[in-house]
C-alpha atoms as a PDB file:
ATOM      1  CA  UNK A   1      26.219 -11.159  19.655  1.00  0.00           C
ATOM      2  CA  UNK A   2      27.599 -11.122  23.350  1.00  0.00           C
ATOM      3  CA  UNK A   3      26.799  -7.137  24.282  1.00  0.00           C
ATOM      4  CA  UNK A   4      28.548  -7.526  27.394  1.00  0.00           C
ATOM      5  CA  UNK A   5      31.730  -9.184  25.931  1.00  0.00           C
ATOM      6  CA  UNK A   6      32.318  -6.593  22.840  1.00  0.00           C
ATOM      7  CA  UNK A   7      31.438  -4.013  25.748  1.00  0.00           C
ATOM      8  CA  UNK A   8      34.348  -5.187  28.322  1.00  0.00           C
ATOM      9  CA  UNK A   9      36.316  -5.343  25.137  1.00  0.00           C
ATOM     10  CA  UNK A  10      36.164  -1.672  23.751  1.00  0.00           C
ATOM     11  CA  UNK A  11      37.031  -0.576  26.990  1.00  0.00           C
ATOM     12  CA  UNK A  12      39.934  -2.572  27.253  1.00  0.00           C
ATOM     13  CA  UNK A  13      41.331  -1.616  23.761  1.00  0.00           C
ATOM     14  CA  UNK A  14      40.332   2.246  24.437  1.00  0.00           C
ATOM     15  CA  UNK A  15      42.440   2.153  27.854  1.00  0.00           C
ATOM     16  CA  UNK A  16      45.125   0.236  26.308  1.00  0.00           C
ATOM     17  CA  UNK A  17      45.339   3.357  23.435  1.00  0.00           C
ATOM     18  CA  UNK A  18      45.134   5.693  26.739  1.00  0.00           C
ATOM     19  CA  UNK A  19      42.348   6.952  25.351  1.00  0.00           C
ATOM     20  CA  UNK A  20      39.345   8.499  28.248  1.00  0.00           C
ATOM     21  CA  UNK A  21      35.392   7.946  26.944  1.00  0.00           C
ATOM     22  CA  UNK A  22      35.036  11.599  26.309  1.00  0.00           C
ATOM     23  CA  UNK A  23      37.838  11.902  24.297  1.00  0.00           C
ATOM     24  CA  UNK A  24      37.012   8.843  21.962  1.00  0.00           C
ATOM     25  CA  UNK A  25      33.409  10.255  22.233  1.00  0.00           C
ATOM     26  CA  UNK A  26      34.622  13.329  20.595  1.00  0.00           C
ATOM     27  CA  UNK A  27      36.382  11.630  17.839  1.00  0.00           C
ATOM     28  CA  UNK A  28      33.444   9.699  16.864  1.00  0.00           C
ATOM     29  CA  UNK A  29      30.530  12.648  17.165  1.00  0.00           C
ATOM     30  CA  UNK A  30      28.661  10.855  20.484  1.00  0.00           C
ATOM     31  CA  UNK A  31      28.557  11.597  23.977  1.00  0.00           C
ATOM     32  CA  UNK A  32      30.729  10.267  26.948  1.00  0.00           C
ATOM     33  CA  UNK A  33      27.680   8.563  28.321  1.00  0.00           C
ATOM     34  CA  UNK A  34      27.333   6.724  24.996  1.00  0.00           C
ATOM     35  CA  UNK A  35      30.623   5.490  25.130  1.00  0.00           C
ATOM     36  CA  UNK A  36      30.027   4.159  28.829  1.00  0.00           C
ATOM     37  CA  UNK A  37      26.766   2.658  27.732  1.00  0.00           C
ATOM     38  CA  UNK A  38      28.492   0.510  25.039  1.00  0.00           C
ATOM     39  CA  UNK A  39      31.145  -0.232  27.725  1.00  0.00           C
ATOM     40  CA  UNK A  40      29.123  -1.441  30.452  1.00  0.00           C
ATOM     41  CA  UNK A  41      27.269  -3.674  27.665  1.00  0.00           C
ATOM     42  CA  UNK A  42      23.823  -1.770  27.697  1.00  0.00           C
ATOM     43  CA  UNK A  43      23.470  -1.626  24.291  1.00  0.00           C
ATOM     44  CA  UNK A  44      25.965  -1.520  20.708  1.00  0.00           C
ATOM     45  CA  UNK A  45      27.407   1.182  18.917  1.00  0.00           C
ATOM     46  CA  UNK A  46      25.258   2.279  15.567  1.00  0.00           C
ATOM     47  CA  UNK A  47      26.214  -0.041  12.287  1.00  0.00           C
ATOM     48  CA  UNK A  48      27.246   3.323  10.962  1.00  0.00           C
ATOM     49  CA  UNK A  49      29.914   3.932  14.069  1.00  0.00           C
ATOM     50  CA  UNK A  50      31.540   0.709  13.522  1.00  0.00           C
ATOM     51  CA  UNK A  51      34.327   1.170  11.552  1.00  0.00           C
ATOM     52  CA  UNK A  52      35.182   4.818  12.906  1.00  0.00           C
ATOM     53  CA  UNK A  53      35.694   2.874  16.025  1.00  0.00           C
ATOM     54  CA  UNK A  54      37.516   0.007  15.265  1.00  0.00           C
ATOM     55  CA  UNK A  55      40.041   2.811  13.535  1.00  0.00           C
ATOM     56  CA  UNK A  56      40.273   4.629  16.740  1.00  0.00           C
ATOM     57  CA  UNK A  57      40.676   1.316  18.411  1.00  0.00           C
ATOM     58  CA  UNK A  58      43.408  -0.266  15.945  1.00  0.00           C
ATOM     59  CA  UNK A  59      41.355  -2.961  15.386  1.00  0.00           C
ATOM     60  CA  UNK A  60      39.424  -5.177  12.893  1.00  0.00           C
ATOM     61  CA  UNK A  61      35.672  -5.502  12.742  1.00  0.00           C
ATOM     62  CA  UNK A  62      36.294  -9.125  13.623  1.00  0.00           C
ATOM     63  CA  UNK A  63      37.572  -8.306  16.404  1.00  0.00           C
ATOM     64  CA  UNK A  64      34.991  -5.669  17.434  1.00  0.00           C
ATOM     65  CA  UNK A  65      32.379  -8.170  16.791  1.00  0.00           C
ATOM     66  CA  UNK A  66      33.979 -10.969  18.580  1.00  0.00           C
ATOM     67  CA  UNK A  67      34.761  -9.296  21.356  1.00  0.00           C
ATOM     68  CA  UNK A  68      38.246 -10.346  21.622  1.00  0.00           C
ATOM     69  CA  UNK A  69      41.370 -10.229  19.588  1.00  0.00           C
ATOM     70  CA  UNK A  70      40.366 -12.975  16.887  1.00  0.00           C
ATOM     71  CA  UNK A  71      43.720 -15.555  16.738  1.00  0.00           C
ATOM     72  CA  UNK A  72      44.781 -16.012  12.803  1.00  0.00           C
ATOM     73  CA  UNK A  73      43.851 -19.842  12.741  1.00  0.00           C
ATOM     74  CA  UNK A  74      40.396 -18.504  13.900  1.00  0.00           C
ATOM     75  CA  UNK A  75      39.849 -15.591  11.484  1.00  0.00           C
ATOM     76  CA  UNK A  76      37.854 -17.135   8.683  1.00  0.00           C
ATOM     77  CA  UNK A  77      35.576 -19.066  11.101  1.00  0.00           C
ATOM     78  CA  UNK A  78      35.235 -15.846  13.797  1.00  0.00           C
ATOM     79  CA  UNK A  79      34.407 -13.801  10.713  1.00  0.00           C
ATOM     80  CA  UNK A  80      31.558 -16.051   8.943  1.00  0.00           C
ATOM     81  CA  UNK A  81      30.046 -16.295  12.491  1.00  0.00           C
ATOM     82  CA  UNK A  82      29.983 -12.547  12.851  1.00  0.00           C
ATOM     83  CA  UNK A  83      28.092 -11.837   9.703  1.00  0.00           C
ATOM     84  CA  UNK A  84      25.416 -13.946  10.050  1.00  0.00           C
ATOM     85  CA  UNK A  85      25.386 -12.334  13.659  1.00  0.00           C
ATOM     86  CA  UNK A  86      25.475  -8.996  12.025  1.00  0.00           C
ATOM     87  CA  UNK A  87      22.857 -10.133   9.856  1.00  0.00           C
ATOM     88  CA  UNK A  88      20.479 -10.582  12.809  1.00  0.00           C
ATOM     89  CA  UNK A  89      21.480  -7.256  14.831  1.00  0.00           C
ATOM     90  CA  UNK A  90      20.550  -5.504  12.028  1.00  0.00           C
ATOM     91  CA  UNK A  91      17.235  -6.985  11.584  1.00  0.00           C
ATOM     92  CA  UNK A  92      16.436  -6.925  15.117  1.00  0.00           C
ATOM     93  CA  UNK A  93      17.119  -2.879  14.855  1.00  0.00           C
ATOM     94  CA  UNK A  94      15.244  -2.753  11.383  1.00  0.00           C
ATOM     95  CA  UNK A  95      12.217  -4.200  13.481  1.00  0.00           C
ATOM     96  CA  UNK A  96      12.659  -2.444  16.349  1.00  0.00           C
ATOM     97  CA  UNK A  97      12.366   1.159  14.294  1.00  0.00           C
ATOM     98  CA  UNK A  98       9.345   0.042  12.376  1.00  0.00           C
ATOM     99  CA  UNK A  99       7.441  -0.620  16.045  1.00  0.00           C
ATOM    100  CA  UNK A 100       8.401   2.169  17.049  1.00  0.00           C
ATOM    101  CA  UNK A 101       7.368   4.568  13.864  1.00  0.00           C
ATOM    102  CA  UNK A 102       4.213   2.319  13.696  1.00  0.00           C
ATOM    103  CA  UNK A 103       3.311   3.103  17.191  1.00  0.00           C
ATOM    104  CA  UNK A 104       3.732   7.206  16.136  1.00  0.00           C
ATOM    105  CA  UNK A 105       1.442   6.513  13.466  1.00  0.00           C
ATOM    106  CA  UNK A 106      -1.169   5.025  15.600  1.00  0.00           C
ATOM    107  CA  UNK A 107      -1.171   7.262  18.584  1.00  0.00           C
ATOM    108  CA  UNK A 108      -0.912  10.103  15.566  1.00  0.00           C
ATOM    109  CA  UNK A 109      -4.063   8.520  13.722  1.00  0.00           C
ATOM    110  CA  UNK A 110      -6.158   8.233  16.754  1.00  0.00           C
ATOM    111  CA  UNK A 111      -5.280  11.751  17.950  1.00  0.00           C
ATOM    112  CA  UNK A 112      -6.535  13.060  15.213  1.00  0.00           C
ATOM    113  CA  UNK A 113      -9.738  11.286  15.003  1.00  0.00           C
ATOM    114  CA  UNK A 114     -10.326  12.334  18.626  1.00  0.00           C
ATOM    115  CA  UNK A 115      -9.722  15.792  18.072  1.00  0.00           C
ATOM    116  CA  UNK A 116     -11.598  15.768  14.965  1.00  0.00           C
ATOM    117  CA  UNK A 117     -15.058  14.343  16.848  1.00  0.00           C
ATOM    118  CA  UNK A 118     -14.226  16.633  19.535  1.00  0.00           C
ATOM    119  CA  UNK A 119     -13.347  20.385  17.396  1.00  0.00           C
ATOM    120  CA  UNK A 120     -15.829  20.314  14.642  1.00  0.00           C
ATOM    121  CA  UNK A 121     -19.444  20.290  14.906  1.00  0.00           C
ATOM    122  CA  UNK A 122     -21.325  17.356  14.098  1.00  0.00           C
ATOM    123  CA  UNK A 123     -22.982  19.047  11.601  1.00  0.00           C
ATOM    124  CA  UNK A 124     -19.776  19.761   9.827  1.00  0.00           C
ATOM    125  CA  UNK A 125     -18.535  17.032   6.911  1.00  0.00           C
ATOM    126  CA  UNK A 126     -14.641  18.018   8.191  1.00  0.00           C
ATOM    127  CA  UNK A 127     -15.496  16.260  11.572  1.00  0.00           C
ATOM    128  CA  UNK A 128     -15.915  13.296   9.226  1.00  0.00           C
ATOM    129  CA  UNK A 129     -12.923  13.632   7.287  1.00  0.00           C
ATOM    130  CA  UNK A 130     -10.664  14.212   9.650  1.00  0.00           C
ATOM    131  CA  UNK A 131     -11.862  10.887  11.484  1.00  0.00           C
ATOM    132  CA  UNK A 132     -11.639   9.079   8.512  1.00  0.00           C
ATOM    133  CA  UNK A 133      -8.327  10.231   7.378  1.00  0.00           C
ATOM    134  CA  UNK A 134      -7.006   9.773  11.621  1.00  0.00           C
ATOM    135  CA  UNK A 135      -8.081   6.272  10.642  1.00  0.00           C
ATOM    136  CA  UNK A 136      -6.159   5.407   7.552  1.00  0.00           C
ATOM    137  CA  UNK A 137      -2.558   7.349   9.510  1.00  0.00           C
ATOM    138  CA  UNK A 138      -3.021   4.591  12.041  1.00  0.00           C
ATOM    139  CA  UNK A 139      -3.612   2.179   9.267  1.00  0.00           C
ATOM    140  CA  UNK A 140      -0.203   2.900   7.859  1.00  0.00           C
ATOM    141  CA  UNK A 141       1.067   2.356  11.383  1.00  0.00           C
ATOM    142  CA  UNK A 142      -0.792  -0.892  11.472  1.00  0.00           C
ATOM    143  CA  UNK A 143       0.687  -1.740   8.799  1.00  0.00           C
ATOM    144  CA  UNK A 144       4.266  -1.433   9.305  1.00  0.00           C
ATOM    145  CA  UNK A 145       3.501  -4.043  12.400  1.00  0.00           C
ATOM    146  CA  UNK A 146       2.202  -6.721   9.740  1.00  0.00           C
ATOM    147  CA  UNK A 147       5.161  -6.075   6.435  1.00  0.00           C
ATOM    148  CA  UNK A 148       6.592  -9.055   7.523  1.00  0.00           C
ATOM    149  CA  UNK A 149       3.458 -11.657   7.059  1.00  0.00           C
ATOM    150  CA  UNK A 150       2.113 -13.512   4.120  1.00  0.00           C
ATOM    151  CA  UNK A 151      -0.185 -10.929   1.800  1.00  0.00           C
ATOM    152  CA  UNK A 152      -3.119 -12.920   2.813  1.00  0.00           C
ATOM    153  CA  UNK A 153      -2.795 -12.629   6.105  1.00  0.00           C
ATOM    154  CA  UNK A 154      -1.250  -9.109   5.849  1.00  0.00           C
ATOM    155  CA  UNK A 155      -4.645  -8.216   3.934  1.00  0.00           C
ATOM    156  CA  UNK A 156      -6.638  -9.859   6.899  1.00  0.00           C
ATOM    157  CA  UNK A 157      -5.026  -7.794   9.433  1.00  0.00           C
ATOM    158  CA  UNK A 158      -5.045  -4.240   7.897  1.00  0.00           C
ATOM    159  CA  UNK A 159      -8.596  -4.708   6.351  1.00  0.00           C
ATOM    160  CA  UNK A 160      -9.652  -5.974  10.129  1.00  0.00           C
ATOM    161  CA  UNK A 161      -7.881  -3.164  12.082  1.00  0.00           C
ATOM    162  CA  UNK A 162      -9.607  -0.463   9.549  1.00  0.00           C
ATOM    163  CA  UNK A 163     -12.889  -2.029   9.834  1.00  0.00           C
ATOM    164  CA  UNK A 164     -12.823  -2.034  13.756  1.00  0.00           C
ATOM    165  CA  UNK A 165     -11.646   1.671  13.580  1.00  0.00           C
ATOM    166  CA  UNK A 166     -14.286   2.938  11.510  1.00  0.00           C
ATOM    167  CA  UNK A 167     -17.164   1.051  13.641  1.00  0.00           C
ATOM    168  CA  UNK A 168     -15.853   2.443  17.062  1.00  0.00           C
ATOM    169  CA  UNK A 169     -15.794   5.914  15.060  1.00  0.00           C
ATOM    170  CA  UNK A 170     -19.546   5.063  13.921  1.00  0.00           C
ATOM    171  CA  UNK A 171     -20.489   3.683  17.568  1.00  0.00           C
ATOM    172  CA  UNK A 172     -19.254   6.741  18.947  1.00  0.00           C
ATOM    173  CA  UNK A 173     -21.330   8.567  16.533  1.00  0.00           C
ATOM    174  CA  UNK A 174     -24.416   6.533  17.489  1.00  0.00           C
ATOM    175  CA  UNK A 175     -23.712   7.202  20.604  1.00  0.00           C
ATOM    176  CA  UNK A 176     -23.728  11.018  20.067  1.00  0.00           C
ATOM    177  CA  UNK A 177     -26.724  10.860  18.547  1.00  0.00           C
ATOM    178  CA  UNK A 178     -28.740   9.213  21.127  1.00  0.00           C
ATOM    179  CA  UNK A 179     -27.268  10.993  24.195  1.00  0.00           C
ATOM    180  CA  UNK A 180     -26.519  14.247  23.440  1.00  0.00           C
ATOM    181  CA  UNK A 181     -28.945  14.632  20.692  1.00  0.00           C
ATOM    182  CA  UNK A 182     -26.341  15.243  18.052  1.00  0.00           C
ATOM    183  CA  UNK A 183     -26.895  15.213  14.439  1.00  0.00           C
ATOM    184  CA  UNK A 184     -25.210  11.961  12.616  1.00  0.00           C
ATOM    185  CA  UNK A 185     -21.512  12.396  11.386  1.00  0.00           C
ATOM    186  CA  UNK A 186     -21.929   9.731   9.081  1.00  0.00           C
ATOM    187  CA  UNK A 187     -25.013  10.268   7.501  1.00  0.00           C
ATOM    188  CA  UNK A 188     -24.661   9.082   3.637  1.00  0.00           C
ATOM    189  CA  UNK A 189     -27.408  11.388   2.685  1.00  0.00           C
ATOM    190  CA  UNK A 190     -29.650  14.243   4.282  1.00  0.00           C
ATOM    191  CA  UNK A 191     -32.923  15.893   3.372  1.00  0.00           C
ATOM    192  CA  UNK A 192     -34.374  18.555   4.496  1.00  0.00           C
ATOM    193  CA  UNK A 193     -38.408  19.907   5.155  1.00  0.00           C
ATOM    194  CA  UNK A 194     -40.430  22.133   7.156  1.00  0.00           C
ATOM    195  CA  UNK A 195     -38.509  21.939  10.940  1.00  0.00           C
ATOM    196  CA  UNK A 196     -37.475  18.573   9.392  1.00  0.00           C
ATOM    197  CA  UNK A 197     -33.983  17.397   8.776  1.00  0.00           C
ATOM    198  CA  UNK A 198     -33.568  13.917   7.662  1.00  0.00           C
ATOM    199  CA  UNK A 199     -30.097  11.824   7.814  1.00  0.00           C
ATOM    200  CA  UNK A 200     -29.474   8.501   6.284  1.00  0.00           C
ATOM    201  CA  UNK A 201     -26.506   6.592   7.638  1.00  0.00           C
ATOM    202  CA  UNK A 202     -25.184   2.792   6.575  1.00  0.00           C
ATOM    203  CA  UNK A 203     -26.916   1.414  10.152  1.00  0.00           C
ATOM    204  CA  UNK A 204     -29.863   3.363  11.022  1.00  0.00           C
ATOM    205  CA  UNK A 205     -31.610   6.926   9.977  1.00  0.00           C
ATOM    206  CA  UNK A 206     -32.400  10.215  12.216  1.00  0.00           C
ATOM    207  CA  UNK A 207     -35.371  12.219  11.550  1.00  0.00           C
ATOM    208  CA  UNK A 208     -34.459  15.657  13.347  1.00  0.00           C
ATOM    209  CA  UNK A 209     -37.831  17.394  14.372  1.00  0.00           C
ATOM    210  CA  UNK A 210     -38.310  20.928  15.452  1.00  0.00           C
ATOM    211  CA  UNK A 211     -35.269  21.547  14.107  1.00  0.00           C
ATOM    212  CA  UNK A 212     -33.727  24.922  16.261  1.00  0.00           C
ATOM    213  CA  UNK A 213     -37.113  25.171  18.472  1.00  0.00           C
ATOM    214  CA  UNK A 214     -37.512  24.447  21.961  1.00  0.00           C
ATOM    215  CA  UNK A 215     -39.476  21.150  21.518  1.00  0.00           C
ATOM    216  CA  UNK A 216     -36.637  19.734  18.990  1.00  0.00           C
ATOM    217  CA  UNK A 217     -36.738  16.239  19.054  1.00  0.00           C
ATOM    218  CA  UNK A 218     -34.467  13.259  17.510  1.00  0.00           C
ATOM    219  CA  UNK A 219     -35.531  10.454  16.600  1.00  0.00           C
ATOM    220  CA  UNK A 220     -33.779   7.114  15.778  1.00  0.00           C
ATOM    221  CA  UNK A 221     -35.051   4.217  13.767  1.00  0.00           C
ATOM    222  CA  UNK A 222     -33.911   1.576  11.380  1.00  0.00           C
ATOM    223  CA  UNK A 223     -32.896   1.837   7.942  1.00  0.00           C
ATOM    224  CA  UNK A 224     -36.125   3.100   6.077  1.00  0.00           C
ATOM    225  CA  UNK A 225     -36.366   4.949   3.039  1.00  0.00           C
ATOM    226  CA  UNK A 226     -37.714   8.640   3.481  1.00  0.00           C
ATOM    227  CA  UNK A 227     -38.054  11.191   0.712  1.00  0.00           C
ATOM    228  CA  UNK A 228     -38.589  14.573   1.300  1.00  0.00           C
ATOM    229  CA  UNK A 229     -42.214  14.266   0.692  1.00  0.00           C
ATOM    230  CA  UNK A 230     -43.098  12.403   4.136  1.00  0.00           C
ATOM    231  CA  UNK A 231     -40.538  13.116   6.558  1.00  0.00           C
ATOM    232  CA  UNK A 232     -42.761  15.841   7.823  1.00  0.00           C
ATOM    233  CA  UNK A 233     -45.527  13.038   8.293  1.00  0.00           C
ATOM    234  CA  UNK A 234     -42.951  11.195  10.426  1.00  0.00           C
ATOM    235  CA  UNK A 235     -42.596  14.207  12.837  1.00  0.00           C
ATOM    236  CA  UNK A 236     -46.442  14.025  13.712  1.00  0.00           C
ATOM    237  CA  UNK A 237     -46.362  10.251  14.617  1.00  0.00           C
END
């Protein structure tokens, strides 16, 4: 589909019917500079604006989407052409507006996971929520980006995309933890003693000590299981 062809030929029917862009950009519902921008072969009038225009224009959409007057002898083979030409425009658009809502739900997903780590205490499960759920937005997003592959491969993707979220969400958390002396977001379980707050996570465990007292101290170790019976002996090592 030759943009710059069907452009130099909607201005030549729309000056033929002495018609000025804002004036046929009135009778179809756009602007002026719409009209111009289909003219000077920037881009194509919506699907939806096609026939209006070739109304206004007195003429057929073979001819809109040839570009030129289509000759009689011509019309069968100008007009198979054009659909399969349609055919691709419109995918090409179809594509084009699920990259760009897929981007929204990224950016959207990942907003909210930021805002979430940065708002709510780490204390509070909502911090965790709200990360996880920022996570599966920009999944959906993610996944507009991969409709078009095999299921397997589809699968792959998503799964791998939500997977590397989540650890960059738990890194960040670890990170939290052993820098600013935060207590775990995603701590699976938590027990509490005497000035003694344990959390279990899936990668590693924090045994909070002096919890609220000047000499508080976190401490980080490898998966271990601790019951609220010993913790306290942990805090004395």
């Amino acid at each position: 589909m030759n943009q710059e062809k069907i452009g130099k030929f909607i201005a030549n029917c729309r000056k033929e019917k002495n018609i000025t862009q804002q004036e046929l950009a009135e009778k179809l519902g756009v602007s002026d500079r719409t009209i111009g921008n289909w003219e000077n072969g920037r881009n194509m009038p919506d699907l939806s604006l096609f026939k209006p225009l070739c109304q206004e224009l007195d003429i057929s959409l073979n001819d809109l989407m040839s570009g030129e007057k289509v000759k009689d002898n011509e019309y069968q083979e100008k007009l198979e052409e054009n659909i399969i030409h349609t055919i691709d425009y419109t995918n090409k658009k179809i594509k084009n507006y699920d990259g760009i809502i897929g981007l929204i739900f990224i950016v959207f997903g990942v907003l909210i996971s930021i805002t979430a780590i940065a708002i709510f205490p780490s204390e509070s499960s909502w911090g965790s929520i709200y990360s996880i759920l920022g996570a599966i937005i920009s999944l959906i997003g993610v996944s507009r980006f991969t409709k078009r592959l095999t299921y397997g491969k589809k699968l792959l993707c998503n799964f791998g995309y939500f997977l590397l979220f989540v650890t960059v969400l738990i890194i960040i958390d670890y990170i939290g933890v052993l820098n600013i002396h935060q207590a775990p977001r995603f701590s699976l379980q938590k027990i509490s003693g005497d000035h003694v707050i344990y959390y279990d996570t899936p990668f590693y465990d924090v045994v909070r000590c002096n919890v609220n007292e000047e000499d508080e101290v976190f401490k980080v170790m490898k998966n271990q299981n601790y019951d609220r019976d010993n913790i306290d002996v942990f805090c004395k090592k």
